[in-house]
C-alpha atoms as a PDB file:
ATOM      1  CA  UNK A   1      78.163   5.866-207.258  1.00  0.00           C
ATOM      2  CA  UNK A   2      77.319   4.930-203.803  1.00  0.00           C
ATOM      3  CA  UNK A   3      75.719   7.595-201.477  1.00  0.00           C
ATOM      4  CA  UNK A   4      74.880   7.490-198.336  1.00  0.00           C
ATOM      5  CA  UNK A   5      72.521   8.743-196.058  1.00  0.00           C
ATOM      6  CA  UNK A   6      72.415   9.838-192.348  1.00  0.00           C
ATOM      7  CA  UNK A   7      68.894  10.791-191.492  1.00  0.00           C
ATOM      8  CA  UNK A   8      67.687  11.754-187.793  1.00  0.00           C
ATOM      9  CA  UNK A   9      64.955   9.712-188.139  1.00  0.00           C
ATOM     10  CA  UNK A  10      64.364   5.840-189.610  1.00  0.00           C
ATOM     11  CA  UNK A  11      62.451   6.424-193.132  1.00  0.00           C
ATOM     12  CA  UNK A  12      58.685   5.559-193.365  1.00  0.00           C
ATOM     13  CA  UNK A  13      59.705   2.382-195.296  1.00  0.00           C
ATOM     14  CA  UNK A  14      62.164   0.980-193.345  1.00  0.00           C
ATOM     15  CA  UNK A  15      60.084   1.335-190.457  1.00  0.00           C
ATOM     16  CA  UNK A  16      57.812  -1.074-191.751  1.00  0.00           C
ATOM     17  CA  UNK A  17      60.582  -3.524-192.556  1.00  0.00           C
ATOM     18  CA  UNK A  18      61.701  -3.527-188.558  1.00  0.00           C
ATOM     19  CA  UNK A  19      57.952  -3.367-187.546  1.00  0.00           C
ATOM     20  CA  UNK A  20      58.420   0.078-185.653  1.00  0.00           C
ATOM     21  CA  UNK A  21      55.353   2.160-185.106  1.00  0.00           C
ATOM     22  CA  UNK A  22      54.436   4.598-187.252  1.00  0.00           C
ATOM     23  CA  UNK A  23      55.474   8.332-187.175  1.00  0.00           C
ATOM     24  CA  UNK A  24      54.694  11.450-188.915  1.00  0.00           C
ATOM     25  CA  UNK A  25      58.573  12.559-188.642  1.00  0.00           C
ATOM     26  CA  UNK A  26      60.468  12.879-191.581  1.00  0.00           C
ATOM     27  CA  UNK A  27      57.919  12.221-194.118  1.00  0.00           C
ATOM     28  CA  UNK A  28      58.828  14.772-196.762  1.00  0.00           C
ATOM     29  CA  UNK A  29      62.449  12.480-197.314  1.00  0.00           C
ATOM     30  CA  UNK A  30      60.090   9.118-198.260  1.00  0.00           C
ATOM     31  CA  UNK A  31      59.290  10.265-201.610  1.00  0.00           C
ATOM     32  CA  UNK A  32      62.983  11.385-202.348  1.00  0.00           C
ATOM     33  CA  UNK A  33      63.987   8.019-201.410  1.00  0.00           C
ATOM     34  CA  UNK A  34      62.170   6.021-203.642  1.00  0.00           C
ATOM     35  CA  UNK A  35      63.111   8.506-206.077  1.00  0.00           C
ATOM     36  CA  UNK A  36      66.519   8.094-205.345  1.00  0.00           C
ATOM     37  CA  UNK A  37      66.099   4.121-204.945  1.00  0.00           C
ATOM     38  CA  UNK A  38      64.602   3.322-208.731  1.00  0.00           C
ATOM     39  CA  UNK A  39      68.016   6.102-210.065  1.00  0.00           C
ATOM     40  CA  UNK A  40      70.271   3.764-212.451  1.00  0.00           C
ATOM     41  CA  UNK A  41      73.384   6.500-211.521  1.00  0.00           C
ATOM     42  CA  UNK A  42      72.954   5.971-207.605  1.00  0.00           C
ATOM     43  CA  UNK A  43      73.146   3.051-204.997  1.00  0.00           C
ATOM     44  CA  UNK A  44      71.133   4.602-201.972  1.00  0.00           C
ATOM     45  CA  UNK A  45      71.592   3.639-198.203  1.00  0.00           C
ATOM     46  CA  UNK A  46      71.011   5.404-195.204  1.00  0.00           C
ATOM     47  CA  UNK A  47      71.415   5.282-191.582  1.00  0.00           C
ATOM     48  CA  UNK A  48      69.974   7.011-188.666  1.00  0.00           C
ATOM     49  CA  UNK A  49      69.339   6.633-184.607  1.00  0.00           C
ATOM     50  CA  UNK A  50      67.277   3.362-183.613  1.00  0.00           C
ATOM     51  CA  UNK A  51      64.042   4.556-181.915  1.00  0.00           C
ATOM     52  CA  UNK A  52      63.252   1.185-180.287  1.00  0.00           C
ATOM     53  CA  UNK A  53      62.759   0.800-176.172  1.00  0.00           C
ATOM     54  CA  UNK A  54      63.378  -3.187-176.629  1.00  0.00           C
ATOM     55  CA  UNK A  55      67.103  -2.141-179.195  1.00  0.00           C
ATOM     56  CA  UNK A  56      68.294   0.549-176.374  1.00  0.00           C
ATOM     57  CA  UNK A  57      69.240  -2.253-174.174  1.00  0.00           C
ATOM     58  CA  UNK A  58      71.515  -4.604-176.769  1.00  0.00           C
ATOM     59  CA  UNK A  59      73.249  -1.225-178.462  1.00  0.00           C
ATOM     60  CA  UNK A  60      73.727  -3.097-181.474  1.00  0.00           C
ATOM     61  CA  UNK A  61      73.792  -1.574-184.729  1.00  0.00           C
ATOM     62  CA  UNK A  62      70.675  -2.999-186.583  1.00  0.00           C
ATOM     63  CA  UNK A  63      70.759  -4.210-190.257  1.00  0.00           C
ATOM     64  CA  UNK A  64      67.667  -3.625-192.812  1.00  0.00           C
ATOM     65  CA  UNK A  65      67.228  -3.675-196.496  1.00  0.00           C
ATOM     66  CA  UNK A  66      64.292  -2.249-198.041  1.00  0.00           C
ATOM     67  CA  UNK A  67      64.344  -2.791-202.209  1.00  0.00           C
ATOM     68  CA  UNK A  68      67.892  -3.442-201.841  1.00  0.00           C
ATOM     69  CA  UNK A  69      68.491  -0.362-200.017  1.00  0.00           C
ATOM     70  CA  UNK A  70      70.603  -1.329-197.288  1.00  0.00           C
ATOM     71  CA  UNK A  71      69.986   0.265-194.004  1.00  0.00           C
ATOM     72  CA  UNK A  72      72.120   0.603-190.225  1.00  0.00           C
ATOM     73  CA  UNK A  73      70.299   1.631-187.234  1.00  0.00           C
ATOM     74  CA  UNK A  74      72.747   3.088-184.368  1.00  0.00           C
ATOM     75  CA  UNK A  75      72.170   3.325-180.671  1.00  0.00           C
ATOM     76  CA  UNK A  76      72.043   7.381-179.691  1.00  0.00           C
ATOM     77  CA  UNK A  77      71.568   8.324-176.175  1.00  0.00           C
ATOM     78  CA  UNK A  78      68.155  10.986-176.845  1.00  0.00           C
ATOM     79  CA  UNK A  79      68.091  11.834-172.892  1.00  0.00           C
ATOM     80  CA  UNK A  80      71.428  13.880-173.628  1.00  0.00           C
ATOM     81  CA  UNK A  81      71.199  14.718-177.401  1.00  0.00           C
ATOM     82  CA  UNK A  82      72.838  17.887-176.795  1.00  0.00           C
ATOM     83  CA  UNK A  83      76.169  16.534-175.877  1.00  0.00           C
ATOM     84  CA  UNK A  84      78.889  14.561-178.452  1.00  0.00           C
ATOM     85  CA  UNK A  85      78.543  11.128-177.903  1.00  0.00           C
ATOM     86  CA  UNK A  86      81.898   9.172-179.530  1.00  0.00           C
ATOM     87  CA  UNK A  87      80.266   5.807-179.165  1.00  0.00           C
ATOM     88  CA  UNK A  88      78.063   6.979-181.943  1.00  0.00           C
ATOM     89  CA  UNK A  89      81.277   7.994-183.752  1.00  0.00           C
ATOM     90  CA  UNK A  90      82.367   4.480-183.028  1.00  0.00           C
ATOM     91  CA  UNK A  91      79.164   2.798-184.492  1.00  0.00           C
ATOM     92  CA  UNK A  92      79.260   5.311-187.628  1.00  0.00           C
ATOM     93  CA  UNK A  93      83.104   4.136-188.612  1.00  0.00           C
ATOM     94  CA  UNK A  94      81.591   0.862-188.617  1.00  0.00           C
ATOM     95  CA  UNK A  95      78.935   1.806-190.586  1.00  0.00           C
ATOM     96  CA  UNK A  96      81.005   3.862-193.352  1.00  0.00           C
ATOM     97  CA  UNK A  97      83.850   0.981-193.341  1.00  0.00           C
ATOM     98  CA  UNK A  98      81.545  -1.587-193.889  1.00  0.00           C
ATOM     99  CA  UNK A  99      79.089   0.272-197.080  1.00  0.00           C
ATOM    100  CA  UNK A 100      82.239   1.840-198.396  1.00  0.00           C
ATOM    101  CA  UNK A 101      80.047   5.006-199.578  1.00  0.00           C
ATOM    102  CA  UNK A 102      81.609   7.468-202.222  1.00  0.00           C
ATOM    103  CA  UNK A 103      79.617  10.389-200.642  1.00  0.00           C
ATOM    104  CA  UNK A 104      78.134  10.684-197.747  1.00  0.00           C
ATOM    105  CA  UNK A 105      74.551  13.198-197.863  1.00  0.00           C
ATOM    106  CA  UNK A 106      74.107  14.310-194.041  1.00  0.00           C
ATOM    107  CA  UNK A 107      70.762  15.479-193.538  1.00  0.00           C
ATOM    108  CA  UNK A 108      70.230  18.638-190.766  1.00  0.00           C
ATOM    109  CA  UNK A 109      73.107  19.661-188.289  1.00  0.00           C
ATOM    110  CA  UNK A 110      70.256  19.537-185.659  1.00  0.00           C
ATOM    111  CA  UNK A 111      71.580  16.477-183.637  1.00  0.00           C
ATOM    112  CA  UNK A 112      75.419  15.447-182.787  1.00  0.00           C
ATOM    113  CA  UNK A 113      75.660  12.438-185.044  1.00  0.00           C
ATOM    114  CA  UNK A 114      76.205  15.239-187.898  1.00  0.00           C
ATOM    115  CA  UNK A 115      79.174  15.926-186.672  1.00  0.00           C
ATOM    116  CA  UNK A 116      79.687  12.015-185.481  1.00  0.00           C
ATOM    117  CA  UNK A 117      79.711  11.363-189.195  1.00  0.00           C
ATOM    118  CA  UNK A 118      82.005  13.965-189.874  1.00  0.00           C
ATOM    119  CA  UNK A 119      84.698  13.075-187.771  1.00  0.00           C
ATOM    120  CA  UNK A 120      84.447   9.598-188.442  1.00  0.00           C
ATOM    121  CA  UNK A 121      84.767  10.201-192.468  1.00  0.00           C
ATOM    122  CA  UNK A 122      87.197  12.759-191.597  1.00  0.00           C
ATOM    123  CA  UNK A 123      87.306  13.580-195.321  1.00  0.00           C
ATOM    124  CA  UNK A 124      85.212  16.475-196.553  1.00  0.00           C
ATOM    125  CA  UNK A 125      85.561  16.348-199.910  1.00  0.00           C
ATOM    126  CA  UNK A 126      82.969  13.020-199.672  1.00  0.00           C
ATOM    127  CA  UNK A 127      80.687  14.657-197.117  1.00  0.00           C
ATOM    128  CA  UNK A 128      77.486  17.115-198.112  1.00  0.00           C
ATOM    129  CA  UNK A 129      75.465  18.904-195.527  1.00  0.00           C
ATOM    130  CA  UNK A 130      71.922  19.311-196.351  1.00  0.00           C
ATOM    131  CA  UNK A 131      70.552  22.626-193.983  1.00  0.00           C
ATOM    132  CA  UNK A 132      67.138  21.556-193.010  1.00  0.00           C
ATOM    133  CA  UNK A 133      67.369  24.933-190.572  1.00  0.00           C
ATOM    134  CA  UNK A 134      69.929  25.451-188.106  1.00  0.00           C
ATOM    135  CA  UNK A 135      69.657  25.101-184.403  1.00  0.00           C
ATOM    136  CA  UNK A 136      72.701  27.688-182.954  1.00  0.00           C
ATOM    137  CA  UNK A 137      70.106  30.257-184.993  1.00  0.00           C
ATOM    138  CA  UNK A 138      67.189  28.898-183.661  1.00  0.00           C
ATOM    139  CA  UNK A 139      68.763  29.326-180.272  1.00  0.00           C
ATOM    140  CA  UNK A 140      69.065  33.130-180.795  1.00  0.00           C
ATOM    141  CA  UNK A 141      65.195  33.374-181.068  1.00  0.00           C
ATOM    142  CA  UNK A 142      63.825  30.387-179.247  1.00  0.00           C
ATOM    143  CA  UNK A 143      62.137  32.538-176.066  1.00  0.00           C
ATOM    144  CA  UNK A 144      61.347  35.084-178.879  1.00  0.00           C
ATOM    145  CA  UNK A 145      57.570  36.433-178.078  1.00  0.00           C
ATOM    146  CA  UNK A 146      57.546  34.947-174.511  1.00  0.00           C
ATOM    147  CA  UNK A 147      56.839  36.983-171.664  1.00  0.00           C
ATOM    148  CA  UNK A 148      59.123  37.028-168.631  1.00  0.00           C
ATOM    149  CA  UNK A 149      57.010  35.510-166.781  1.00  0.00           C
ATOM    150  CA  UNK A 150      56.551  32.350-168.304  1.00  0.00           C
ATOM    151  CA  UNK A 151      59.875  31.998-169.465  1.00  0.00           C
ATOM    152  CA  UNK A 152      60.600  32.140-165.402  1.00  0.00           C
ATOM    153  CA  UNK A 153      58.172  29.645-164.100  1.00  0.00           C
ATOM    154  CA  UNK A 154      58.620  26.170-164.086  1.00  0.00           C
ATOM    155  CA  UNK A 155      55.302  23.767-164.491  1.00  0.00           C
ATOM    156  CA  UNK A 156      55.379  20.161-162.312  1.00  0.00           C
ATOM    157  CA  UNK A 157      56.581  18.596-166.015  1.00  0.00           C
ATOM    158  CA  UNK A 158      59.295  21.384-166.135  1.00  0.00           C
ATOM    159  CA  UNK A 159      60.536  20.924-162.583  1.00  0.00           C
ATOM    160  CA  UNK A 160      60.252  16.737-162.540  1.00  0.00           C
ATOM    161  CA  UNK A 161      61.869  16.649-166.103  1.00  0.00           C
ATOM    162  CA  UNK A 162      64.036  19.780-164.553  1.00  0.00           C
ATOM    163  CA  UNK A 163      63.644  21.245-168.108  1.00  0.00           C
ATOM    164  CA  UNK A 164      62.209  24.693-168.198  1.00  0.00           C
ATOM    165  CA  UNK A 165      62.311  27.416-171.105  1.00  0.00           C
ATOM    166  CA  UNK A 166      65.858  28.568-170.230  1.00  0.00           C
ATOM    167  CA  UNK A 167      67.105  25.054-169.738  1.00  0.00           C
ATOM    168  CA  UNK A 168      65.743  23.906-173.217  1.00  0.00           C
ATOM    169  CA  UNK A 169      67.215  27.083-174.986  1.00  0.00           C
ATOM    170  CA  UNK A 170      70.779  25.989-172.871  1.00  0.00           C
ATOM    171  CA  UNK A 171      70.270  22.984-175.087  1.00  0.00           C
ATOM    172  CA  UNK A 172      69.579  24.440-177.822  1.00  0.00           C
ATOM    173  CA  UNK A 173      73.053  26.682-177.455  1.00  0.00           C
ATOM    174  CA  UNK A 174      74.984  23.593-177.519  1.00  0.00           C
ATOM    175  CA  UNK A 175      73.718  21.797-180.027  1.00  0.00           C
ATOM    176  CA  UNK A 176      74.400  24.994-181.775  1.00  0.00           C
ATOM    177  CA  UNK A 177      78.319  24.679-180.617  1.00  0.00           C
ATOM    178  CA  UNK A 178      78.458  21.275-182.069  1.00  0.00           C
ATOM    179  CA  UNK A 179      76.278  22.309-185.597  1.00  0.00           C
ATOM    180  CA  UNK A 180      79.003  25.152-186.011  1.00  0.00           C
ATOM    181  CA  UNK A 181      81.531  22.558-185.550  1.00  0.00           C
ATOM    182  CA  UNK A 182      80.341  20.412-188.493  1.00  0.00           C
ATOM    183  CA  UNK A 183      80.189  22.972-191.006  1.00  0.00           C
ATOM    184  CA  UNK A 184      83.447  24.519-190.068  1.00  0.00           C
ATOM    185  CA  UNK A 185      84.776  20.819-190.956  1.00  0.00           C
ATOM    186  CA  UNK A 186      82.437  20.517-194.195  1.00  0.00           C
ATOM    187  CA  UNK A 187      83.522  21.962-197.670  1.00  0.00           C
ATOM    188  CA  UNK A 188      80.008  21.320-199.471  1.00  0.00           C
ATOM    189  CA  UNK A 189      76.950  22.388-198.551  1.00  0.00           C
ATOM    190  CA  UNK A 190      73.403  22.263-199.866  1.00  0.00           C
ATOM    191  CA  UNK A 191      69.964  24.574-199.410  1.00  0.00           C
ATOM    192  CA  UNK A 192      67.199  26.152-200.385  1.00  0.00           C
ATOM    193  CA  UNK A 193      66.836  29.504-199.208  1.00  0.00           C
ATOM    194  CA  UNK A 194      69.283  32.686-199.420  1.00  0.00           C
ATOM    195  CA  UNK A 195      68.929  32.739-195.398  1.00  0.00           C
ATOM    196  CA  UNK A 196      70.778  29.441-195.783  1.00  0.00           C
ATOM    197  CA  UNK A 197      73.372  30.204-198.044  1.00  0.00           C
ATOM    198  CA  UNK A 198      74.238  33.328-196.120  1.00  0.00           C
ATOM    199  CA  UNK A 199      74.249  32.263-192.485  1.00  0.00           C
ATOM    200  CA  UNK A 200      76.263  29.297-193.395  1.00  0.00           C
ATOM    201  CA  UNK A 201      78.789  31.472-194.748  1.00  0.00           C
ATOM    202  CA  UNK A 202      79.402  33.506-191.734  1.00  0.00           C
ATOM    203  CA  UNK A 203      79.794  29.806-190.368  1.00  0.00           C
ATOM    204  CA  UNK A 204      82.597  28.689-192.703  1.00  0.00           C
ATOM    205  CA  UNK A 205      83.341  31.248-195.487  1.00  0.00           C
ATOM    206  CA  UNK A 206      84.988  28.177-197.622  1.00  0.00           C
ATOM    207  CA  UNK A 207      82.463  25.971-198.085  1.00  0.00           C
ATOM    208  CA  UNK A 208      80.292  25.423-201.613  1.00  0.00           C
ATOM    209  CA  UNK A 209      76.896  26.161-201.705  1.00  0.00           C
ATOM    210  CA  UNK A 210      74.436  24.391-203.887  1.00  0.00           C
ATOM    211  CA  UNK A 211      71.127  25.207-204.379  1.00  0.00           C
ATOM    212  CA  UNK A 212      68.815  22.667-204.015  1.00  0.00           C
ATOM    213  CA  UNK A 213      64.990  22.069-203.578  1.00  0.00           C
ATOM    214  CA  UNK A 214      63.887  18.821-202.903  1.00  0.00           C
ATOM    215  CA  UNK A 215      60.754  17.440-204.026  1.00  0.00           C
ATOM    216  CA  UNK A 216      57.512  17.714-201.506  1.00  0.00           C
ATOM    217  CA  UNK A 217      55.289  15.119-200.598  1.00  0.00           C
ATOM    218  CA  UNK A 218      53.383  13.038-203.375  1.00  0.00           C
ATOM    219  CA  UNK A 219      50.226  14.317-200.872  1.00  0.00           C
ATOM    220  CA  UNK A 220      50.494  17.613-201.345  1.00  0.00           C
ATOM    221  CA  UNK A 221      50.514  16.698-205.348  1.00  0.00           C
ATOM    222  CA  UNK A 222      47.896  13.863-205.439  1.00  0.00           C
ATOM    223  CA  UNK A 223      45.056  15.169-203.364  1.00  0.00           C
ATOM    224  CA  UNK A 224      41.644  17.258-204.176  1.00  0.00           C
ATOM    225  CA  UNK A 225      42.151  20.748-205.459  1.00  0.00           C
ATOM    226  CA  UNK A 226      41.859  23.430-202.419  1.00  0.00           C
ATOM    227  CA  UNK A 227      38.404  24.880-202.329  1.00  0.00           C
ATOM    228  CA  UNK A 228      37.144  27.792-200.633  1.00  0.00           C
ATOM    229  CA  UNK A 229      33.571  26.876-200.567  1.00  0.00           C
ATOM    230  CA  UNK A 230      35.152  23.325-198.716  1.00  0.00           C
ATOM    231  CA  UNK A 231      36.936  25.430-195.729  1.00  0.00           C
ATOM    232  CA  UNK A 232      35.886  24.523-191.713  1.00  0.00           C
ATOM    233  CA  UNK A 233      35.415  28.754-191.224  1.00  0.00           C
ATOM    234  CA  UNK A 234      36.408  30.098-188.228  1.00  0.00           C
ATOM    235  CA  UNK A 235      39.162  27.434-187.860  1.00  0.00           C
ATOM    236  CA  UNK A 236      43.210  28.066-187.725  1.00  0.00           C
ATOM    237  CA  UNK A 237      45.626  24.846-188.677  1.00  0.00           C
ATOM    238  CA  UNK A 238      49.091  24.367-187.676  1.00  0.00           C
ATOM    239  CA  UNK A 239      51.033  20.647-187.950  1.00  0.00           C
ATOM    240  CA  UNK A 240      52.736  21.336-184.640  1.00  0.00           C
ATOM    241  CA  UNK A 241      53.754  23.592-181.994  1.00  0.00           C
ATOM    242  CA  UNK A 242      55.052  21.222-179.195  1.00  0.00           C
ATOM    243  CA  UNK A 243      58.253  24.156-178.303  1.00  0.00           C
ATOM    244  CA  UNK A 244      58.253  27.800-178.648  1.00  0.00           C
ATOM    245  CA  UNK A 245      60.056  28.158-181.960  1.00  0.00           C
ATOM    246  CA  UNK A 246      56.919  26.866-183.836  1.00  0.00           C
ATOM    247  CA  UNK A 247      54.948  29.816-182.759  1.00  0.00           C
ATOM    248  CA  UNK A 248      52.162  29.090-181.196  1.00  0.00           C
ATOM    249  CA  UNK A 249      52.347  31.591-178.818  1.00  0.00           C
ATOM    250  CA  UNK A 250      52.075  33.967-181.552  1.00  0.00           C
ATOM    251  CA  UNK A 251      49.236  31.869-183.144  1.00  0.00           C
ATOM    252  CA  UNK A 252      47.377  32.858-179.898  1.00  0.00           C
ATOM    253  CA  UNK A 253      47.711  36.415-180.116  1.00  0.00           C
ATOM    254  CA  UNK A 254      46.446  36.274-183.581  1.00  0.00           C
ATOM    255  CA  UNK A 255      43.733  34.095-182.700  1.00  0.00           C
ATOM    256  CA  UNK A 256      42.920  37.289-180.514  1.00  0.00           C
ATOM    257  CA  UNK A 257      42.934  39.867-183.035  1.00  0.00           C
ATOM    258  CA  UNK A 258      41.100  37.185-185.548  1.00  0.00           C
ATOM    259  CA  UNK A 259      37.935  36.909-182.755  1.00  0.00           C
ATOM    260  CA  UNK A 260      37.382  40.674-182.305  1.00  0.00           C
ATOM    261  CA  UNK A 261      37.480  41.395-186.000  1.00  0.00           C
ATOM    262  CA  UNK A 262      34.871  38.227-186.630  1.00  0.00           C
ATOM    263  CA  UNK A 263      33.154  39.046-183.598  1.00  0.00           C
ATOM    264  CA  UNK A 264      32.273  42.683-184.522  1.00  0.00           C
END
């Protein structure tokens, strides 16, 4: 059977093969993939956008193999990622006519080449969405916690980048048009979480829902058991928090509370 793959990002290892820097994105799918790579029932490829300044200005679909995992790098326009771009549509028919896949595993309905893919399959019964979170939801609550007054200022990056709070949660709203889009046309969907299950239903009431928890990283598995005489006291972690839905707005007001308690 051959499956494949449309990531948002390029995998860890087939970064290396195109010698493109390094990134912490989308680390949790490496291990799958060499997982998935060494199966006897499976021939793995994947595709996902090209990252490269130097590729942007050829928009050429790149070619990469990594252990005989093929790979296709399309050209995405990620200064207007919230609208449907049907070059990348064009690029992905290329892509599917030329690996021949029997299913296709989309991963996330953040980004418009989800439902690129779709349409340019336009057969559902070989297409399975994997929710890695959904973005019209995430739209609902993005300003969640904020007061009024930030959300209504703009900073010199907000004003030369003229993308404030509200005009990032615009965005957000139609990416969300375009995610509801793709699972309206998908029959077979896959997550973890009841919160999945359910709020893709209200979405498309047809579809199949598998349940289905992937593996985590071989770091979390491999390293030093935690310790609580090892900690850095006084000392909150979080991996990111670079837009509001990450919370670390409401990190800070904990942070608050924390200090007073400790402070006492």
């Amino acid at each position: 059977m051959k499956v494949l793959w449309l990531c948002n990002l390029i995998l860890p290892q087939v970064r290396n093969i195109l010698g493109l820097n390094k990134t912490n994105g989308g680390g949790w799918l490496r291990d799958i993939y060499e997982k998935a790579i060494d199966s006897s029932k499976i021939e793995i490829a994947t595709c996902a956008p090209m990252d490269d300044i130097d590729y942007k200005k050829s928009k050429d679909i790149v070619k990469a193999e990594y252990r005989k995992s093929k790979f296709w790098g399309f050209y995405k326009n990620n200064t207007r990622y919230e609208n449907y771009d049907l070059y990348v549509e064009m690029q992905l028919k290329k892509i599917v006519a030329e690996y021949t896949p029997d299913i296709v595993h989309i991963w996330g309905t953040e980004y418009s080449h989800s439902l690129a893919m779709i349409k340019a399959i336009d057969d559902s019964g070989k297409i399975v969405i994997h929710i890695q979170g959904l973005i019209s939801r995430c739209a609902d609550a993005y300003l969640d916690g904020i007061p009024d007054w930030v959300v209504n200022r703009l900073t010199i990056r907000d004003f030369l980048k003229r993308d404030g709070l509200l005009r990032q949660q615009e965005k957000f709203y139609k990416r969300g048009k375009l995610e509801i889009e793709a699972i309206r046309k998908c029959s077979y969907v896959m997550g973890r979480t009841d919160w999945d299950k359910n709020e893709t239903l209200k979405i498309n009431p047809s579809i199949e829902y598998f349940k289905c928890n992937e593996n985590i990283r071989s770091e979390f598995l491999l390293c030093d058991k935690w310790d609580i005489n090892s900690i850095e006291s006084n000392s909150i972690f979080m991996s990111q928090g670079y837009y509001p839905i990450k919370g670390f707005h409401v990190m800070i007001e904990a942070l608050n509370i924390l200090k007073k308690r400790i402070m006492k």
